[in-house]
PDB file of N, CA and C in Angstrom:
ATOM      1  N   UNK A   1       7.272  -3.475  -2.705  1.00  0.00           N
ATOM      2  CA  UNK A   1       6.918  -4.075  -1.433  1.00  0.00           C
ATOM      3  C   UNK A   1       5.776  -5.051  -1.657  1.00  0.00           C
ATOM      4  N   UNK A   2       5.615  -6.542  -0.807  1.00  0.00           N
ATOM      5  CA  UNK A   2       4.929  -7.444  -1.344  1.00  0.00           C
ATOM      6  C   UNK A   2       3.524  -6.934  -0.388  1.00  0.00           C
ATOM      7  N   UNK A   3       2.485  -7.273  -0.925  1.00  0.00           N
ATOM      8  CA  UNK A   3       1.385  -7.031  -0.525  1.00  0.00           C
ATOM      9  C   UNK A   3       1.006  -7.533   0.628  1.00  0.00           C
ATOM     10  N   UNK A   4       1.498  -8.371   1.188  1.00  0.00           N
ATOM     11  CA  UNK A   4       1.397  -8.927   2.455  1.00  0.00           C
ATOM     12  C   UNK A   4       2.247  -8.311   3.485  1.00  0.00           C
ATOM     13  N   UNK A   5       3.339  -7.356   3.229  1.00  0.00           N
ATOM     14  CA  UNK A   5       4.178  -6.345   4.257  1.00  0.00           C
ATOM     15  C   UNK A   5       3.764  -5.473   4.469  1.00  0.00           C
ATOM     16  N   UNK A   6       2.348  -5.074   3.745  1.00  0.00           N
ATOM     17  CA  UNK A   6       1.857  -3.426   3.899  1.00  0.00           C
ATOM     18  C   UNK A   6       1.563  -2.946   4.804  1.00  0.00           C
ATOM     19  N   UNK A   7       1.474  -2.351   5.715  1.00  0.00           N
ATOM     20  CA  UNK A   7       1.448  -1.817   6.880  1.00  0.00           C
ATOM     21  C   UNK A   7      -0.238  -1.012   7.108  1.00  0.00           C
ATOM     22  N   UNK A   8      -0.327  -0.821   5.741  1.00  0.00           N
ATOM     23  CA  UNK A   8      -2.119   0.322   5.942  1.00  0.00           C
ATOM     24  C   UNK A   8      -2.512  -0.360   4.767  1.00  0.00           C
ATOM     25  N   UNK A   9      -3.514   0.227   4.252  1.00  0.00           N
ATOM     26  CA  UNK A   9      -4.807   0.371   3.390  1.00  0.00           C
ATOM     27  C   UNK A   9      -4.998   1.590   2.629  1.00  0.00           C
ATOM     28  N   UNK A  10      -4.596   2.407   3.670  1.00  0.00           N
ATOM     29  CA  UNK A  10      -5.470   3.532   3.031  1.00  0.00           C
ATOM     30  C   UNK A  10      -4.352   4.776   2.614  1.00  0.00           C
ATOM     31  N   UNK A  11      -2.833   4.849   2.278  1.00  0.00           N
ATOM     32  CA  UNK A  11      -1.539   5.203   2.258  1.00  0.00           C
ATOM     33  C   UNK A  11      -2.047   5.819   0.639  1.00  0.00           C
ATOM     34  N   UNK A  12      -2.562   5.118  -0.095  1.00  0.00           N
ATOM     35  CA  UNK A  12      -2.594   5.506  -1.610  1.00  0.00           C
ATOM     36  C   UNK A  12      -3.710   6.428  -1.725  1.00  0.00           C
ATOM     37  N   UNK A  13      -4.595   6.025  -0.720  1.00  0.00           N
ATOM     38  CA  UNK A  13      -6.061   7.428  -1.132  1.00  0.00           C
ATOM     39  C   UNK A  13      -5.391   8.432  -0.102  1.00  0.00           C
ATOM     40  N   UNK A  14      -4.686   8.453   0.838  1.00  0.00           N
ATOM     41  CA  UNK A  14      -4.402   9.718   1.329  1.00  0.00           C
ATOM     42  C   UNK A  14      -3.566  10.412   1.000  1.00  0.00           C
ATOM     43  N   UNK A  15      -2.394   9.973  -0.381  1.00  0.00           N
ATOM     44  CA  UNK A  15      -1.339  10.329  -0.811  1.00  0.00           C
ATOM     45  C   UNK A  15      -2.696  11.074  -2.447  1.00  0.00           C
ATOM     46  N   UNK A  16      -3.388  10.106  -2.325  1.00  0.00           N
ATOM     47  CA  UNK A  16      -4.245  11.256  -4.285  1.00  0.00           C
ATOM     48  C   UNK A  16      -4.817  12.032  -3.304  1.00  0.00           C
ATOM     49  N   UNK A  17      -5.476  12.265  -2.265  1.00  0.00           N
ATOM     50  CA  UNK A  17      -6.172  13.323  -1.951  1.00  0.00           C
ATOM     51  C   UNK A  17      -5.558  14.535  -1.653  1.00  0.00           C
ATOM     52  N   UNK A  18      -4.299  14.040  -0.845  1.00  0.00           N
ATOM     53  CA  UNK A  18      -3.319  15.121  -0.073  1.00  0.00           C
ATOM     54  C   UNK A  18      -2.890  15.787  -1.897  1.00  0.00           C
ATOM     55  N   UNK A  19      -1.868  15.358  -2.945  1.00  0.00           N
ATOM     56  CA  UNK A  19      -2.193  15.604  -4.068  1.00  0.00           C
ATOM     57  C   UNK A  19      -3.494  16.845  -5.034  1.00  0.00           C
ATOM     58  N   UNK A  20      -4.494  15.634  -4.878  1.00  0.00           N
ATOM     59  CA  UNK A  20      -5.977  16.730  -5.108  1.00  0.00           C
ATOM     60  C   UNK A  20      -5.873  18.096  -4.418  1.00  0.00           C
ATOM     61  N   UNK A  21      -5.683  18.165  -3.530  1.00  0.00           N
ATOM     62  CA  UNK A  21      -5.216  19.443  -2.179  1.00  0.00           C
ATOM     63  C   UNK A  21      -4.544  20.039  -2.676  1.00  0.00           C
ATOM     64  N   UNK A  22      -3.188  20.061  -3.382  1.00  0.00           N
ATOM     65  CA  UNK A  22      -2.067  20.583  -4.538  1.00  0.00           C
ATOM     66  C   UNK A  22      -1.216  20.645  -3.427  1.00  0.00           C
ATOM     67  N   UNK A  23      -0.824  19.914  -2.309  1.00  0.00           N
ATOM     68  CA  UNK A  23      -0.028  20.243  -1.182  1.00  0.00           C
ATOM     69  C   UNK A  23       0.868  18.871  -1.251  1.00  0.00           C
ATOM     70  N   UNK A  24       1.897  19.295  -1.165  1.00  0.00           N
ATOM     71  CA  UNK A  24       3.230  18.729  -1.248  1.00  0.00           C
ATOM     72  C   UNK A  24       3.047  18.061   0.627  1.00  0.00           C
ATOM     73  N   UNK A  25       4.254  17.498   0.515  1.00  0.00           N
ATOM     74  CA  UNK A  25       4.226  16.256   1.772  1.00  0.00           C
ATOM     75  C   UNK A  25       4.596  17.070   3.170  1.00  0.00           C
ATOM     76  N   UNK A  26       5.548  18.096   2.905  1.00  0.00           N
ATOM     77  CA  UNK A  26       5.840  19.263   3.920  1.00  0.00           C
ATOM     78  C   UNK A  26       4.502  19.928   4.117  1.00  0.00           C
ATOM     79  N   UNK A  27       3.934  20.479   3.011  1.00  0.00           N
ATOM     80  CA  UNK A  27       2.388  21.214   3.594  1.00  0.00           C
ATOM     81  C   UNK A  27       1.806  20.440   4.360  1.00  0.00           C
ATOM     82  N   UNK A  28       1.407  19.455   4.123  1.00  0.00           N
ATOM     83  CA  UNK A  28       0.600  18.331   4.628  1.00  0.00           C
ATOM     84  C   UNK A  28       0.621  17.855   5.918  1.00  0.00           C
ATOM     85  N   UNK A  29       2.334  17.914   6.188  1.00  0.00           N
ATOM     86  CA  UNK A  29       2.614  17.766   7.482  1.00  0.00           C
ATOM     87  C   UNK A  29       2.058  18.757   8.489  1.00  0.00           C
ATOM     88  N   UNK A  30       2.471  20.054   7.688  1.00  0.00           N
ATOM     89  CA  UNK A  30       2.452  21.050   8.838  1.00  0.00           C
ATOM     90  C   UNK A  30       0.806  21.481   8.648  1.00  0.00           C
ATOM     91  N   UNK A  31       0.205  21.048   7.850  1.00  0.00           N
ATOM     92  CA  UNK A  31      -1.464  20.860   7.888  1.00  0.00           C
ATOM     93  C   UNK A  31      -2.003  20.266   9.358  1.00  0.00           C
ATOM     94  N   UNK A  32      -1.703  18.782   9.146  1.00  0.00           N
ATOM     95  CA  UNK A  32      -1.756  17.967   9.993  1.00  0.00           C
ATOM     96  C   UNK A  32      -1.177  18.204  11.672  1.00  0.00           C
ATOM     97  N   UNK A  33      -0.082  19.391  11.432  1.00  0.00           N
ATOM     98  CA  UNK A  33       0.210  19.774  12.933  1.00  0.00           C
ATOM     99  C   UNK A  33      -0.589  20.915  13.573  1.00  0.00           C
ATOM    100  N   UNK A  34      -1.569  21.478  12.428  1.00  0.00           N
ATOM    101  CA  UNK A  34      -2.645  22.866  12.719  1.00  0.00           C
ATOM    102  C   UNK A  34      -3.354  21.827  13.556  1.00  0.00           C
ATOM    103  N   UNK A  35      -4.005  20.398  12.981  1.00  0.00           N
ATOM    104  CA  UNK A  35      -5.134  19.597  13.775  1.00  0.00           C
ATOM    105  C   UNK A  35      -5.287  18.757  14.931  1.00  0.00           C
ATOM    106  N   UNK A  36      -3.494  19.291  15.254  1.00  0.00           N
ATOM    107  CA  UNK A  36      -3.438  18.526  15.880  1.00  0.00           C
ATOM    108  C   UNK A  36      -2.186  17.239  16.356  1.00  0.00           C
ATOM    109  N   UNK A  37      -1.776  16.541  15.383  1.00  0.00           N
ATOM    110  CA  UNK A  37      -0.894  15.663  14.555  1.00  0.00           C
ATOM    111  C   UNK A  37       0.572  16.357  14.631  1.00  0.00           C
ATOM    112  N   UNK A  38       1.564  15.844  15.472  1.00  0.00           N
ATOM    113  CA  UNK A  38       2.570  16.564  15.237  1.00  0.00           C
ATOM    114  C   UNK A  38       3.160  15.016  14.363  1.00  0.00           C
ATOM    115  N   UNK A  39       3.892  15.734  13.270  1.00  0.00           N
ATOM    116  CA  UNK A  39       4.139  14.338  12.295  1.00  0.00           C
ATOM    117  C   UNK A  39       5.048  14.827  11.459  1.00  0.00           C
ATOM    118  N   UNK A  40       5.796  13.995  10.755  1.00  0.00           N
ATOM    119  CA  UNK A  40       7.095  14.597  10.473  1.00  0.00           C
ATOM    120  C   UNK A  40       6.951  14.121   8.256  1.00  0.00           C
ATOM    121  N   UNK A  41       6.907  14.737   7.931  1.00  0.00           N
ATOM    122  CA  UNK A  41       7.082  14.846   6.365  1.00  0.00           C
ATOM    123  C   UNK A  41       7.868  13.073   6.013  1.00  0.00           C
ATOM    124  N   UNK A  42       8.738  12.591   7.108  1.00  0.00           N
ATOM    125  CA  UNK A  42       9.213  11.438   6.385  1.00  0.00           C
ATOM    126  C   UNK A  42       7.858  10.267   7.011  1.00  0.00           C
ATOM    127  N   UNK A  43       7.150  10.661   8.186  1.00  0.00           N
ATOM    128  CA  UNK A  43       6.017   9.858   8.489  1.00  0.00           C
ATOM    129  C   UNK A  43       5.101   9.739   7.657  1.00  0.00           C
ATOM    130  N   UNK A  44       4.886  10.984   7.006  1.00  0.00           N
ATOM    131  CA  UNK A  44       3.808  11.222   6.209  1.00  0.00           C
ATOM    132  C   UNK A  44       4.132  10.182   4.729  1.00  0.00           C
ATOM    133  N   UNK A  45       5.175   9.942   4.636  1.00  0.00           N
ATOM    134  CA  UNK A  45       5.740   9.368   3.302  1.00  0.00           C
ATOM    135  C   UNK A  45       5.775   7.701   3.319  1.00  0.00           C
ATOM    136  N   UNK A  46       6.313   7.361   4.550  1.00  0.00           N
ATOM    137  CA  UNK A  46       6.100   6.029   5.082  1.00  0.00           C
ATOM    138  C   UNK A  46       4.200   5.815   5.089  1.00  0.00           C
ATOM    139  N   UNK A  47       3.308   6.795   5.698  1.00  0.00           N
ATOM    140  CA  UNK A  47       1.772   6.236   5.231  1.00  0.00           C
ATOM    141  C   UNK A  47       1.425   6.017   4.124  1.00  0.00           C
ATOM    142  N   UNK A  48       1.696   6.702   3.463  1.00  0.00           N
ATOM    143  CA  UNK A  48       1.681   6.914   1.641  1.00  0.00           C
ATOM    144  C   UNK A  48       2.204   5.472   1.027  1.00  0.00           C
ATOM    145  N   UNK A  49       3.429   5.631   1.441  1.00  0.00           N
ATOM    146  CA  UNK A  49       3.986   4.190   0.714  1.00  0.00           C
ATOM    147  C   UNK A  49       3.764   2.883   1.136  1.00  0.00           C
ATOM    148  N   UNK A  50       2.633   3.252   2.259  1.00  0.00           N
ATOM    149  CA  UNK A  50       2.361   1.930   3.129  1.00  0.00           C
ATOM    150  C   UNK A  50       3.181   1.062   4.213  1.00  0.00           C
ATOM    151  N   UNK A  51       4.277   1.786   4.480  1.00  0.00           N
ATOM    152  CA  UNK A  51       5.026   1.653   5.263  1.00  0.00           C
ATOM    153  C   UNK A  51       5.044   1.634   6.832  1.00  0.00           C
ATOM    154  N   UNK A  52       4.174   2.049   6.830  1.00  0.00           N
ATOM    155  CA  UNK A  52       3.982   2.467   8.606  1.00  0.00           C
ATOM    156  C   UNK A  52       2.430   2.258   8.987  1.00  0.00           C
ATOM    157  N   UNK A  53       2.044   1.772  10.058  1.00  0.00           N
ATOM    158  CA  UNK A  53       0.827   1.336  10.124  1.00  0.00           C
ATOM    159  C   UNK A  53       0.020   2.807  10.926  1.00  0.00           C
ATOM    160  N   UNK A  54      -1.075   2.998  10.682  1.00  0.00           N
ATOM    161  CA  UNK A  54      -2.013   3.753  10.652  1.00  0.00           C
ATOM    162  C   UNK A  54      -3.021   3.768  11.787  1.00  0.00           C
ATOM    163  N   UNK A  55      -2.747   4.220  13.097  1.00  0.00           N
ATOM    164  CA  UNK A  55      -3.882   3.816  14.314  1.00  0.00           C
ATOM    165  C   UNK A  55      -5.224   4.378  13.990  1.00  0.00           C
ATOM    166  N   UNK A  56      -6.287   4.630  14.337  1.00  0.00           N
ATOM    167  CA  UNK A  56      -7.837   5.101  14.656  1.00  0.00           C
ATOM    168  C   UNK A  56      -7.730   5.917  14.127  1.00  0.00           C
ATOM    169  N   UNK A  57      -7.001   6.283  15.728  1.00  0.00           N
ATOM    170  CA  UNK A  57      -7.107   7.650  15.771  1.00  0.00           C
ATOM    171  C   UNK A  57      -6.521   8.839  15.256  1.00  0.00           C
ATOM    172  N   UNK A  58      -4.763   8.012  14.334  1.00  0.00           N
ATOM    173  CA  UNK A  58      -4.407   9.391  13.219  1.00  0.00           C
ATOM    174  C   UNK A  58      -5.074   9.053  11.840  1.00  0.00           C
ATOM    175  N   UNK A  59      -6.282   8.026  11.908  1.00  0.00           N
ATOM    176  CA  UNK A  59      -6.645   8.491  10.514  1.00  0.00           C
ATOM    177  C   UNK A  59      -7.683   9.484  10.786  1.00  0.00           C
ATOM    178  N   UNK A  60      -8.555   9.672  12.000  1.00  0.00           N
ATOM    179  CA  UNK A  60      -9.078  10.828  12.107  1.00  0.00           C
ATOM    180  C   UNK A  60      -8.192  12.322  11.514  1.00  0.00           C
ATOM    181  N   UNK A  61      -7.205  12.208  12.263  1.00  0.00           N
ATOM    182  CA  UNK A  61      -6.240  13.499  11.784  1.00  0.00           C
ATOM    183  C   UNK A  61      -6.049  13.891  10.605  1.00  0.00           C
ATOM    184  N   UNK A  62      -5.741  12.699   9.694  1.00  0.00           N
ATOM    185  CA  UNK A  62      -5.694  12.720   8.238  1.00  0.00           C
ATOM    186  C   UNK A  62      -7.214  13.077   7.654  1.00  0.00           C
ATOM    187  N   UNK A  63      -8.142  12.376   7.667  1.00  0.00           N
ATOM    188  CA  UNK A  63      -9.437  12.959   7.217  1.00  0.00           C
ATOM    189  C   UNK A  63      -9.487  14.467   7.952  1.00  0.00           C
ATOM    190  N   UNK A  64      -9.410  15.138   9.282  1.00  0.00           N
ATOM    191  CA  UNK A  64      -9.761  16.441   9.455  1.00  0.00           C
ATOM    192  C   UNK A  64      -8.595  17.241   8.212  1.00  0.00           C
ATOM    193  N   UNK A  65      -7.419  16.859   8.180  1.00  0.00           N
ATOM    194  CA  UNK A  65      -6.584  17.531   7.577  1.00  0.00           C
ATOM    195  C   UNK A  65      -6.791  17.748   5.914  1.00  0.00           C
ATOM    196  N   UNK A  66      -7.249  16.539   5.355  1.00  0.00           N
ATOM    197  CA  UNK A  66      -7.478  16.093   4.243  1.00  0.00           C
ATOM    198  C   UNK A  66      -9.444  16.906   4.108  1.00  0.00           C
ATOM    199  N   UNK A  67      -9.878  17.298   5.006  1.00  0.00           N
ATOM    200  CA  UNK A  67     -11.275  18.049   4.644  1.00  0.00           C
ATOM    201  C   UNK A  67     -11.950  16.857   4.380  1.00  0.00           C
ATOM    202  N   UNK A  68     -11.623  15.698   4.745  1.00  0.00           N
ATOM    203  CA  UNK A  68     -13.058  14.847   3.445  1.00  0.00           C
ATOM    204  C   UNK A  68     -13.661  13.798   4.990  1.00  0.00           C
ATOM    205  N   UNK A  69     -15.297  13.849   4.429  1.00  0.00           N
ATOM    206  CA  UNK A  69     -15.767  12.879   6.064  1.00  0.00           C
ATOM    207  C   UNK A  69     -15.422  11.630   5.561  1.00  0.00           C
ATOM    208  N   UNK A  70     -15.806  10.784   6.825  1.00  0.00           N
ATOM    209  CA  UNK A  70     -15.304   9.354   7.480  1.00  0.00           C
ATOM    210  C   UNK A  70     -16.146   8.348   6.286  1.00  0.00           C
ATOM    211  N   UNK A  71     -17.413   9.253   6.128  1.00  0.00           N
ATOM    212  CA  UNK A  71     -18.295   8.110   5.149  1.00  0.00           C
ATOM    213  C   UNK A  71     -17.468   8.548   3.916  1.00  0.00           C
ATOM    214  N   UNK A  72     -17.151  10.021   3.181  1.00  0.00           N
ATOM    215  CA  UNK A  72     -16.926   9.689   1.367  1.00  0.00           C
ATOM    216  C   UNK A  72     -15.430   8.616   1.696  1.00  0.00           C
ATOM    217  N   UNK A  73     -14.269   8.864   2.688  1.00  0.00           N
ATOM    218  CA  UNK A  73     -13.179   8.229   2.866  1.00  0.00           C
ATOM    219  C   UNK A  73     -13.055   6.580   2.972  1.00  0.00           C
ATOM    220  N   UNK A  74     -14.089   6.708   3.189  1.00  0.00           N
ATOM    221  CA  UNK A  74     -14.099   4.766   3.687  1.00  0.00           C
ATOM    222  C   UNK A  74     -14.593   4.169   2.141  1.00  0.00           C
ATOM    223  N   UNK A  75     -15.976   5.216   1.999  1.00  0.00           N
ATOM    224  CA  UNK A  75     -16.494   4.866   0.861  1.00  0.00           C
ATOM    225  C   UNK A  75     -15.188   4.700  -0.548  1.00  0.00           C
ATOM    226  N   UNK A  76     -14.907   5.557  -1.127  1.00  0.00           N
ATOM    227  CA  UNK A  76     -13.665   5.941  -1.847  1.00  0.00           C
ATOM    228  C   UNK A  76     -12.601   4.477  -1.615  1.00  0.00           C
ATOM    229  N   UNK A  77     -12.681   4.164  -0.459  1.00  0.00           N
ATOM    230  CA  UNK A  77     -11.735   3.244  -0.415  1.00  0.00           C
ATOM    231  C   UNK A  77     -11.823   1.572  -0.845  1.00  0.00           C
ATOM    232  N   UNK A  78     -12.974   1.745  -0.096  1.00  0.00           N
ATOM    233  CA  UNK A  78     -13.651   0.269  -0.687  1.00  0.00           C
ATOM    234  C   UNK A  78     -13.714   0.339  -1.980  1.00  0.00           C
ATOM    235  N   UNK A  79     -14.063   1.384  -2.956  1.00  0.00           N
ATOM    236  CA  UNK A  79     -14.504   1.462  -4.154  1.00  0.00           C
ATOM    237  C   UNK A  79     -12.842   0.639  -4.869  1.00  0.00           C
ATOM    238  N   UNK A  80     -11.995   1.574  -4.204  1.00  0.00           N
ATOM    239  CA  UNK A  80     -11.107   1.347  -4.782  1.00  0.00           C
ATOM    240  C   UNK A  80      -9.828   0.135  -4.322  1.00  0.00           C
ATOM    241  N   UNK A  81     -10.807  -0.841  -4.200  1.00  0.00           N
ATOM    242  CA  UNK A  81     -10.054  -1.875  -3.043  1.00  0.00           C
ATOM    243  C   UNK A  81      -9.992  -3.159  -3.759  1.00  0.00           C
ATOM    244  N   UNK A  82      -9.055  -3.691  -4.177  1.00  0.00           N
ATOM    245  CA  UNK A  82      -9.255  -4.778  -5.048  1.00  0.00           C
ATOM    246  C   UNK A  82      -9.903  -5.945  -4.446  1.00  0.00           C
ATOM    247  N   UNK A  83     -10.732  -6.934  -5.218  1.00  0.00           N
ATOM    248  CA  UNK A  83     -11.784  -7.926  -4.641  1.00  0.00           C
ATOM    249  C   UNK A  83     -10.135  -9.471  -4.200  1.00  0.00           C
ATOM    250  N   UNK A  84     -10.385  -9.630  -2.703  1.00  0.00           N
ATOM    251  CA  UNK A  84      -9.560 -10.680  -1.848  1.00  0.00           C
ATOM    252  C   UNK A  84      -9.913 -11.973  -2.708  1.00  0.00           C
ATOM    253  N   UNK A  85      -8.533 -12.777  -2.725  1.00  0.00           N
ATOM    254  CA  UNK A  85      -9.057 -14.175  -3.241  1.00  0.00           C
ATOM    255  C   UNK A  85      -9.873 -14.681  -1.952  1.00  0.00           C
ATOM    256  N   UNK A  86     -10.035 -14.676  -1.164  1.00  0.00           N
ATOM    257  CA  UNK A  86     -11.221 -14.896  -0.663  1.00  0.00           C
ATOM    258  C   UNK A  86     -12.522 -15.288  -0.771  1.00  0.00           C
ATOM    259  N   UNK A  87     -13.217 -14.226  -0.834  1.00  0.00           N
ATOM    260  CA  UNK A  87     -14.083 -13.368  -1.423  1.00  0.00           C
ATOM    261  C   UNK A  87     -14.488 -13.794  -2.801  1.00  0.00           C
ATOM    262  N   UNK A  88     -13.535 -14.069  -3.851  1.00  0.00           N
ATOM    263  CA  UNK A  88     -13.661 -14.586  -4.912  1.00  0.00           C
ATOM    264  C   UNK A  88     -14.017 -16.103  -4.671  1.00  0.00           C
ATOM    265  N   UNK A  89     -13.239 -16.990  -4.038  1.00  0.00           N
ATOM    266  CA  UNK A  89     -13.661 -18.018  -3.973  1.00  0.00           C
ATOM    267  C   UNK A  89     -14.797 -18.305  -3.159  1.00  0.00           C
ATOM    268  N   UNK A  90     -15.737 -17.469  -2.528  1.00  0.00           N
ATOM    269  CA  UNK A  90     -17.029 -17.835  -2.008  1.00  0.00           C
ATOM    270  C   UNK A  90     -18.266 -17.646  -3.057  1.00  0.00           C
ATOM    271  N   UNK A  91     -17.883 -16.991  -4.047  1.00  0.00           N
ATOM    272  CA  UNK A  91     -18.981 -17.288  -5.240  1.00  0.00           C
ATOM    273  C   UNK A  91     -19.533 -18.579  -5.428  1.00  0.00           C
TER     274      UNK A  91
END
């Protein structure tokens, strides 16, 4: 999928964390429906793969589900966020 169709950002750190967790995409789901989140194992797969776009307020769900706060999650992400030609060209 071309980088410009992606739907989220954050599909790849919530797919290593959910992972880190040792919980398969079914756990995860039905994690996510303890917090709240009624969400279906093929939704969960479409975030992951970047497929489906990501509101506010279910990435709250995902961080309560996933245990990790709003600052290491954001943080983690940026870290791992490749630098925009943009950005590059304002040097």
């Amino acid at each position: 999928m071309n980088a410009a169709k992606h739907q989220n950002i954050i599909g790849p750190l919530v797919q290593e964390l959910r992972e880190r967790k040792g919980l398969s995409r079914a756990e995860f789901a039905d994690e996510l429906k303890t917090v709240g989140w009624d969400i279906s194992v093929n939704h969960v797969e479409k975030i992951e793969t970047r497929e489906a776009m990501v509101k506010d307020f279910e990435t709250l769900y995902l961080l309560r589900a996933l245990e990790i706060g709003q600052d290491e999650f954001w943080r983690r992400l940026s870290a791992n966020m490749p630098e925009s030609p943009r950005s590059r060209a304002s040097r």
